[in-house]
Every structure is written in structure tokens, then in C-alpha cells.
Protein backbone atom coordinates (compact mmCIF):
# COMPACT_ATOMS: atom_id res chain seq x y z
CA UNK A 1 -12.99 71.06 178.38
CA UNK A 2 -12.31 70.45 182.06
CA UNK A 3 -15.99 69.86 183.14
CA UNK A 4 -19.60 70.68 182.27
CA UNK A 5 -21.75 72.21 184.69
CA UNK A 6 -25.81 72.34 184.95
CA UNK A 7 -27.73 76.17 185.81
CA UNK A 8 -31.55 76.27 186.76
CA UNK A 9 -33.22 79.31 185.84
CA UNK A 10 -35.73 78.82 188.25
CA UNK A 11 -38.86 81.72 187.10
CA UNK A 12 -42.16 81.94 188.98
CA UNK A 13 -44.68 84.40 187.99
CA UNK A 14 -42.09 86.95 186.35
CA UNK A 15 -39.95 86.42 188.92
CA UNK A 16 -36.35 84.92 188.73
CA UNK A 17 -34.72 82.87 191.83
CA UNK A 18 -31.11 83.80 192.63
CA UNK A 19 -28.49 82.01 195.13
CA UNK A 20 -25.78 83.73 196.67
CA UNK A 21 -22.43 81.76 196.80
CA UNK A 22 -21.72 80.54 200.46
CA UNK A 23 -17.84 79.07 199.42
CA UNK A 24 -15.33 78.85 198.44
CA UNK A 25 -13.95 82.19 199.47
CA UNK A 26 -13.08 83.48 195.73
CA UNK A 27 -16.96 83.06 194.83
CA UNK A 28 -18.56 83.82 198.24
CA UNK A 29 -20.72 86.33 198.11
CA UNK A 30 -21.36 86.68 194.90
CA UNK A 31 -25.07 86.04 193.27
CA UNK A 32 -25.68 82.54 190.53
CA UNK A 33 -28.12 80.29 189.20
CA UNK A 34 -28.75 77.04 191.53
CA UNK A 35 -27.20 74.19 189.96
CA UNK A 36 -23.59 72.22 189.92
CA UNK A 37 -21.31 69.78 188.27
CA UNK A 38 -23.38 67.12 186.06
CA UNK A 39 -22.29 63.29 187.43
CA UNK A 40 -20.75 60.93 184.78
CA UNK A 41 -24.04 59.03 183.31
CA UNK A 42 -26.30 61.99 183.83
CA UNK A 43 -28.34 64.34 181.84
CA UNK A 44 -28.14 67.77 181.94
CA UNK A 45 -31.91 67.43 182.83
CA UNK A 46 -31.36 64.41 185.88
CA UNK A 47 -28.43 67.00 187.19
CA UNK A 48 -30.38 70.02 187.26
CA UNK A 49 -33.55 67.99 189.20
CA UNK A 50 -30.64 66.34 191.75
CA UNK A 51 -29.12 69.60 192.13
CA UNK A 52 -32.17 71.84 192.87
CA UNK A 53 -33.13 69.03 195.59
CA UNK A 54 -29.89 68.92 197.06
CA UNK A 55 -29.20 72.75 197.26
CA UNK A 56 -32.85 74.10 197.64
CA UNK A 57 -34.62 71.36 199.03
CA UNK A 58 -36.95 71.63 195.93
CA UNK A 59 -38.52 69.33 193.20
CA UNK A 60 -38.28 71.14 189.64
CA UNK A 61 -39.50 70.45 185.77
CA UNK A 62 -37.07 71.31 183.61
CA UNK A 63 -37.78 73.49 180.67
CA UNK A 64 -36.09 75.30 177.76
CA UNK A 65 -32.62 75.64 177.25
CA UNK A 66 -31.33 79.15 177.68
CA UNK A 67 -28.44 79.88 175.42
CA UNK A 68 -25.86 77.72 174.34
CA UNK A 69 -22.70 77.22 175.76
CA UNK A 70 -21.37 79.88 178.64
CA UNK A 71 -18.11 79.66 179.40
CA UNK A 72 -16.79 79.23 182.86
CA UNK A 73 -13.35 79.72 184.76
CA UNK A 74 -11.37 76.81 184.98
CA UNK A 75 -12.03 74.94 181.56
CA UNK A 76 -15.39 74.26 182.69
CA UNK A 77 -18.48 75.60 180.95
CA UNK A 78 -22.18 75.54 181.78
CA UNK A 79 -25.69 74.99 180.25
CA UNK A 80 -28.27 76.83 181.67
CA UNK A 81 -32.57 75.63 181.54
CA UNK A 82 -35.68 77.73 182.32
CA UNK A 83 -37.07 75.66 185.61
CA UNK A 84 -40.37 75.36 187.73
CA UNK A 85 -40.95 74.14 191.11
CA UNK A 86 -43.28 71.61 191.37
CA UNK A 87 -42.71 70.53 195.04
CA UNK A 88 -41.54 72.62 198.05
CA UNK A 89 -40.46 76.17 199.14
CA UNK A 90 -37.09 76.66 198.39
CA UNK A 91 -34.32 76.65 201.05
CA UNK A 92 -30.70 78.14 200.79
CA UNK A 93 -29.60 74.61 202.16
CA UNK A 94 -26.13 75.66 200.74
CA UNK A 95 -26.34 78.96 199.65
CA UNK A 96 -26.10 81.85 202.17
CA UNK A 97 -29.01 83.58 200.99
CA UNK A 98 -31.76 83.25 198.07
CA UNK A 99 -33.83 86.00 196.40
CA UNK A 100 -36.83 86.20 193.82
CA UNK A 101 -35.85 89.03 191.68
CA UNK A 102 -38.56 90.67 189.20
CA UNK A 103 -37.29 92.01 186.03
CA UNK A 104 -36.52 95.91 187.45
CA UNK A 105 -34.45 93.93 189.42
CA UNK A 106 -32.34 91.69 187.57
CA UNK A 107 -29.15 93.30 188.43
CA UNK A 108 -29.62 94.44 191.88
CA UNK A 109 -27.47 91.55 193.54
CA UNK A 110 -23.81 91.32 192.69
CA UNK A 111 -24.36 88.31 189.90
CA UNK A 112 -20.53 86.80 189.62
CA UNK A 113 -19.25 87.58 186.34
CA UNK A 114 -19.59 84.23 184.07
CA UNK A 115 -23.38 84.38 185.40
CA UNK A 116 -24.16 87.91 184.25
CA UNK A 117 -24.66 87.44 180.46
CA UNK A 118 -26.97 84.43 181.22
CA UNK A 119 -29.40 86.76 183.99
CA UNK A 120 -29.70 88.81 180.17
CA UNK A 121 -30.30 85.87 177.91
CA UNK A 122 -33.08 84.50 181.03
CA UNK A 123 -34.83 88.23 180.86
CA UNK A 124 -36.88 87.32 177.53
CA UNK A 125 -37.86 83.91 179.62
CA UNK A 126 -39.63 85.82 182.00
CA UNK A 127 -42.83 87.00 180.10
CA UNK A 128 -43.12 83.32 179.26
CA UNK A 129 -44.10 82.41 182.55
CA UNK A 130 -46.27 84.78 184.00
């Protein structure tokens, strides 16, 4: 395993928050979950709440886990958690775009392909928080 990497499946009301890919040019374009590389000495958790600051300009509390393992290209694979914002509006601070999705419209964006069985598993999540 090359690499572990952190998804926030950030729900509000029964709506889901996706991030379209601004780089690198194999990857732009396409829709994911905010999130990125966890740092040696971090948590899954203190990755996902540095990550959604950095990217979205937003604080976050962390809730369940969503799946187990998802594999991704590379030798990397990624853990995904249900998320909340606590603080802030979020901001495509390095995302070209960002969209609240409601269930009807899970699959409207072009999800990239490792992130498409995950937007399924995060469906069921949604009732939770409405």
C-alpha cells in the first residue's frame, strides 16, 4: 500500500457536498469527496478536519465511517467519514467548483470512478441527517 488517503462526506440537511477536481489534468474535471493524503502522525479524523480547512475554508466534526476500505489508483486507498460543518461557508479554495447535491441528484456530476461506489455507500447517510 502506497498511501492512505482521508474523504469527508460532508451532508447537510439531506444534502451531500461535492468538489470538482481542479488538477492534475488526468483528474480535472471530474467530481470527489473533499479530503487528501493523511500526514505521518495523523488520524484519519485530524486529516479530514486539516483538509476540509485547507481546501474549503471550513471547520468540520467528524462522524461515522462510511465503508471500509476503497481502493484507489496508484496503490493508494481511501477511508471515507460522514462530516458536518460547524464553522464557515464552504469555499472551492482548491477545487474549481463545489455543489450540494440532494439524493435525486447523486449522480448528476461526473463523480471520478474510484469515488462512485462511495456517493452509493454515503446515500443511506443521508436520512441520518436531516
Amino acid at each position: 500500500m502506497r498511501g492512505l488517503v482521508v474523504g469527508a462526506a460532508i451532508i447537510a440537511g439531506e444534502r451531500l457536498l461535492a468538489a470538482q477536481r481542479a488538477a492534475p489534468p488526468e483528474l480535472e474535471g471530474g467530481w470527489e469527496f473533499p479530503g487528501g493524503k493523511v500526514e505521518p502522525g495523523e488520524t484519519d479524523e485530524q486529516a479530514l478536519v486539516r483538509e476540509c480547512r485547507e481546501e474549503l475554508g471550513v471547520e468540520v466534526s467528524i462522524g461515522r465511517r462510511v465503508g471500509d476500505v476503497w481502493p484507489l489508483q496508484n496503490g493508494y486507498v481511501m477511508h471515507v467519514w460522514t462530516a458536518t460543518i460547524t464553522e464557515g461557508e464552504p469555499k472551492a479554495l482548491e477545487h474549481s467548483d463545489l455543489r450540494w447535491l440532494h439524493e435525486a441528484e447523486l449522480f448528476d456530476v461526473p463523480w471520478l470512478p474510484a469515488d462512485l461506489p462511495v456517493v452509493e455507500a454515503v446515500r443511506a447517510h443521508l436520512k441520518e441527517y436531516s
